[in-house]
C-alpha atoms as a PDB file:
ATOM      1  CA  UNK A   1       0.000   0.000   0.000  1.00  0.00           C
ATOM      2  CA  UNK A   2       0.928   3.423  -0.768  1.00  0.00           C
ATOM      3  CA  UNK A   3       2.851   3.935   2.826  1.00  0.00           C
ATOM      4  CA  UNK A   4       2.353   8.052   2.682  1.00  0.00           C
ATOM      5  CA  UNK A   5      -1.476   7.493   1.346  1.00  0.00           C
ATOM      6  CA  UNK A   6      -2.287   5.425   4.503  1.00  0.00           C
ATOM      7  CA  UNK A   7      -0.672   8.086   6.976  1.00  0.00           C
ATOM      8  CA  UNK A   8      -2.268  11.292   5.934  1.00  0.00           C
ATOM      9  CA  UNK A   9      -5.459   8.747   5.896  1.00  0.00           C
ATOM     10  CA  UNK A  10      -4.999   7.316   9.143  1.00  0.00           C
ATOM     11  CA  UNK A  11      -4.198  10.647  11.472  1.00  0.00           C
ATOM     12  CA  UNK A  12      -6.736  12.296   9.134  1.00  0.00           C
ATOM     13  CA  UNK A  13      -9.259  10.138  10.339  1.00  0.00           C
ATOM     14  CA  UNK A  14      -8.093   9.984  13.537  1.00  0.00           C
ATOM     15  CA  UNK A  15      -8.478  13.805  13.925  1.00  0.00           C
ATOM     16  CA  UNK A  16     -11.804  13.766  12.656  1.00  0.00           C
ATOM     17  CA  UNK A  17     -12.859  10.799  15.402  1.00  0.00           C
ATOM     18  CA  UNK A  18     -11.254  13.605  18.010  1.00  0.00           C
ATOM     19  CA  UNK A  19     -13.515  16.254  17.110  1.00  0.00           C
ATOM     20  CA  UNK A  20     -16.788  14.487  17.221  1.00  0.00           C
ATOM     21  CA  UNK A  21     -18.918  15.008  20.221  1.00  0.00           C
ATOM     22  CA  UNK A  22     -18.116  12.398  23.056  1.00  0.00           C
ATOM     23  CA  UNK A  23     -21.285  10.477  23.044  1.00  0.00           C
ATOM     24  CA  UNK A  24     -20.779   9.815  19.039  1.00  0.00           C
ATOM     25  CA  UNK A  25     -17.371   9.267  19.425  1.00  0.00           C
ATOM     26  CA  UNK A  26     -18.980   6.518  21.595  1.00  0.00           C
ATOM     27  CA  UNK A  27     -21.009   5.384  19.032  1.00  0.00           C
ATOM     28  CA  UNK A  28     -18.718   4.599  16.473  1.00  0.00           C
ATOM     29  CA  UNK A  29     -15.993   2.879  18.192  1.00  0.00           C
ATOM     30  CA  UNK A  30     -17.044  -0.118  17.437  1.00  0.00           C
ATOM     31  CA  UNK A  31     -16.608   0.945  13.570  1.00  0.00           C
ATOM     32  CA  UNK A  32     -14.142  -0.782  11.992  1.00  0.00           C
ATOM     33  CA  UNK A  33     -12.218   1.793   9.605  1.00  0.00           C
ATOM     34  CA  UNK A  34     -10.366   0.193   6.659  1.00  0.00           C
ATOM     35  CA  UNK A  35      -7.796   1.553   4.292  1.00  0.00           C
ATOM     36  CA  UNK A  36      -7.680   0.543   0.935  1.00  0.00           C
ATOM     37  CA  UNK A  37      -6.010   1.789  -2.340  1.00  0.00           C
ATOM     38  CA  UNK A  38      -8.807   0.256  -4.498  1.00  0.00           C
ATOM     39  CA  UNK A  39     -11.652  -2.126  -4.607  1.00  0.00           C
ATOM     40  CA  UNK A  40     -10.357  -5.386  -4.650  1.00  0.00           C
ATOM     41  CA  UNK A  41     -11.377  -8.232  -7.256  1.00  0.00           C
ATOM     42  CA  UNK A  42     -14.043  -9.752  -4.785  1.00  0.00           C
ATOM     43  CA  UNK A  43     -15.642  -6.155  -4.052  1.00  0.00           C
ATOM     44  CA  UNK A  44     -15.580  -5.564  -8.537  1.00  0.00           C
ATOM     45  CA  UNK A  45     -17.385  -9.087  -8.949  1.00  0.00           C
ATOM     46  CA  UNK A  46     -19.907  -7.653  -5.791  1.00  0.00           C
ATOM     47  CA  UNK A  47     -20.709  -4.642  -8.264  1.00  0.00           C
ATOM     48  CA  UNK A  48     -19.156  -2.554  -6.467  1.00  0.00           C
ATOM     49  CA  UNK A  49     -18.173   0.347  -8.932  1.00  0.00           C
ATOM     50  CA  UNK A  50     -13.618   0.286  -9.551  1.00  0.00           C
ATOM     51  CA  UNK A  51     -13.492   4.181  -8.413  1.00  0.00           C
ATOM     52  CA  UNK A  52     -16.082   4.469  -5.375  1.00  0.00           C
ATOM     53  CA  UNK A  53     -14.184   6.719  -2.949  1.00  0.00           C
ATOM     54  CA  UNK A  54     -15.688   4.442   0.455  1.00  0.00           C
ATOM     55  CA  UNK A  55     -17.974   2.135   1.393  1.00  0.00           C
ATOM     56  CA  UNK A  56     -20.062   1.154   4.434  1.00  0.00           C
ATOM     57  CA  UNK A  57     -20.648  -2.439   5.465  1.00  0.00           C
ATOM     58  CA  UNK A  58     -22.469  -3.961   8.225  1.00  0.00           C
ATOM     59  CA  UNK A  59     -25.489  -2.976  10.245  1.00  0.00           C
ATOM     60  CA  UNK A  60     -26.179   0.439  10.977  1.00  0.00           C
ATOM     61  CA  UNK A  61     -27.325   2.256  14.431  1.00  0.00           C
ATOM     62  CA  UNK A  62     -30.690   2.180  12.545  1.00  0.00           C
ATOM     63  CA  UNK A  63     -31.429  -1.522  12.073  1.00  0.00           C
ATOM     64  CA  UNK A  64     -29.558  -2.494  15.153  1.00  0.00           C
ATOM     65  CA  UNK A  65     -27.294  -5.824  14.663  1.00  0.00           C
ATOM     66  CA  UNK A  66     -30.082  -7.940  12.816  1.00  0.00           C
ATOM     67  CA  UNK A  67     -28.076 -10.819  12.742  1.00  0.00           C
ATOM     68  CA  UNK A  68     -25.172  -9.349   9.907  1.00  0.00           C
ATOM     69  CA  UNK A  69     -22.250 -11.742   9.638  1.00  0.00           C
ATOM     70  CA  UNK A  70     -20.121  -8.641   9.564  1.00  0.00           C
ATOM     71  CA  UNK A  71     -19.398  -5.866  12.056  1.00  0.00           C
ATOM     72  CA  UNK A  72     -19.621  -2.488  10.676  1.00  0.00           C
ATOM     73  CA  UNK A  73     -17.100  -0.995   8.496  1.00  0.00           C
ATOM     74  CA  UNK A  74     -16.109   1.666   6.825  1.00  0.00           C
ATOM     75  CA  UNK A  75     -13.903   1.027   3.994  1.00  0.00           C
ATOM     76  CA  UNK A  76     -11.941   4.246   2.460  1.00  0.00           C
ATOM     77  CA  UNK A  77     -10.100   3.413  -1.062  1.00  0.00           C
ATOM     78  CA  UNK A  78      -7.192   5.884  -1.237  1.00  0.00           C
ATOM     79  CA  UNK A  79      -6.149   5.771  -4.777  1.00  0.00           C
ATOM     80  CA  UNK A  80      -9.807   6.813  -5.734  1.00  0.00           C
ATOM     81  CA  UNK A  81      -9.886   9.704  -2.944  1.00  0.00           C
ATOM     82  CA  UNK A  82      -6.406  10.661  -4.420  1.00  0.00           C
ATOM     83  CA  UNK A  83      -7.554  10.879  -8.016  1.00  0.00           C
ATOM     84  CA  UNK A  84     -10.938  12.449  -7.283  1.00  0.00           C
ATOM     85  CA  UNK A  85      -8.731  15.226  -5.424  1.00  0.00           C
ATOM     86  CA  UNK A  86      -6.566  15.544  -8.316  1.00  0.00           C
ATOM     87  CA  UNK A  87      -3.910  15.456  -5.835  1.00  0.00           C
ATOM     88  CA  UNK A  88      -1.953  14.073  -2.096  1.00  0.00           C
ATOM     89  CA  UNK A  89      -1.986  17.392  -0.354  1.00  0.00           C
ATOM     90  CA  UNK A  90      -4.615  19.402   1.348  1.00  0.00           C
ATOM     91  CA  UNK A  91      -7.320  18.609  -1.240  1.00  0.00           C
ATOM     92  CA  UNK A  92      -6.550  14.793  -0.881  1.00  0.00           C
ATOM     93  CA  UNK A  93      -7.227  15.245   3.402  1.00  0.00           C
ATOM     94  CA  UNK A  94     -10.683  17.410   2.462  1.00  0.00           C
ATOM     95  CA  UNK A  95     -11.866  14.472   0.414  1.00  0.00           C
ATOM     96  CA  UNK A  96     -10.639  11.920   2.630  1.00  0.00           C
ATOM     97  CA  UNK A  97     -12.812  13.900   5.719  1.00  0.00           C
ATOM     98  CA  UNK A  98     -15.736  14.056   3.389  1.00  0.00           C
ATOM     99  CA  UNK A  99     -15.684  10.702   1.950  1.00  0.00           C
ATOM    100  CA  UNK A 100     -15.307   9.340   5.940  1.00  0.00           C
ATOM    101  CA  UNK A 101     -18.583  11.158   7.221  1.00  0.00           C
ATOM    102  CA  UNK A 102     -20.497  10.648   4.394  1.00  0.00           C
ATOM    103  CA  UNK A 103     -19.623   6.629   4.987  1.00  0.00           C
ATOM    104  CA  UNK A 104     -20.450   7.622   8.999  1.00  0.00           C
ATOM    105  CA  UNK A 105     -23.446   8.980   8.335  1.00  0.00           C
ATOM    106  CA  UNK A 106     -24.422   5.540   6.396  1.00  0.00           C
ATOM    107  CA  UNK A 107     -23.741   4.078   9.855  1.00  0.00           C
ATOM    108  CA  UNK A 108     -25.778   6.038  11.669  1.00  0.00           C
ATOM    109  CA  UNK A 109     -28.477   5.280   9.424  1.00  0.00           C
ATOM    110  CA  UNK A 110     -29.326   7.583   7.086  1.00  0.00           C
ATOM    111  CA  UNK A 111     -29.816   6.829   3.264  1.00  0.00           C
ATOM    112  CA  UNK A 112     -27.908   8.355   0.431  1.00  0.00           C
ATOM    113  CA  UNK A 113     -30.313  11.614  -0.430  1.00  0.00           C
ATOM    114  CA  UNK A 114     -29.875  12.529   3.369  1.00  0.00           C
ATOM    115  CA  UNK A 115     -26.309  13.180   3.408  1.00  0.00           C
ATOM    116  CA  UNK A 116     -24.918  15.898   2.724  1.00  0.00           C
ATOM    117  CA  UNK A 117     -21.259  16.594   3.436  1.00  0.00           C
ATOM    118  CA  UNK A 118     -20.068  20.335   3.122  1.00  0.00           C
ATOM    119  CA  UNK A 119     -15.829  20.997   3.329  1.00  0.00           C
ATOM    120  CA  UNK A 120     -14.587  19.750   6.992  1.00  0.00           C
ATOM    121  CA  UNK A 121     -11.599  21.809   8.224  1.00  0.00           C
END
């Protein structure tokens, strides 16, 4: 994996975690966060699309745990967040905080025409 990709990722993410409210910080620690430069082969043959920026997997807040073989996730793919900024810089770490808390808000339950994720600095 693309060693400097991951980094800015991981303490991007990180940060973001750190300035949620406590009680959602709560909420999401049990979210897995994964860091990926690209859909895999298994995820393509899925249908998931070769340049989707994240994904969420797993049961949300919403249904509860509903008996889903997998915890929640939130997969990032880095390479795609990279190219959709057009760059690894400060436009790479904007995409990376939207792409995270538009995946976050898929935990906490809401559907795709209720998010909407504005620049996070």
């Amino acid at each position: 994996m693309n060693t400097k990709l991951k980094q800015i990722a991981a303490r991007e993410v990180r940060g973001l975690i750190n300035r949620l409210p406590s009680k959602l910080q709560e909420k999401i620690s049990a979210v897995a966060v994964v860091l990926e430069l690209k859909p895999n082969k298994a995820r393509l043959a899925e249908g998931i699309e070769s340049d989707l920026l994240g994904l969420f997997i797993g049961p949300s807040l919403r249904d509860g745990d509903e008996g889903s073989p997998l915890p929640p996730q939130i997969i990032l793919f880095l390479e795609n967040i990279r190219d959709e900024a057009r760059d690894s810089g400060r436009s790479y770490r904007a995409e990376l905080r939207r792409t995270f808390l538009h995946e976050l808000g898929h935990y906490l339950g809401l559907e795709e025409d209720e998010l909407v994720i504005r620049d996070v600095d």
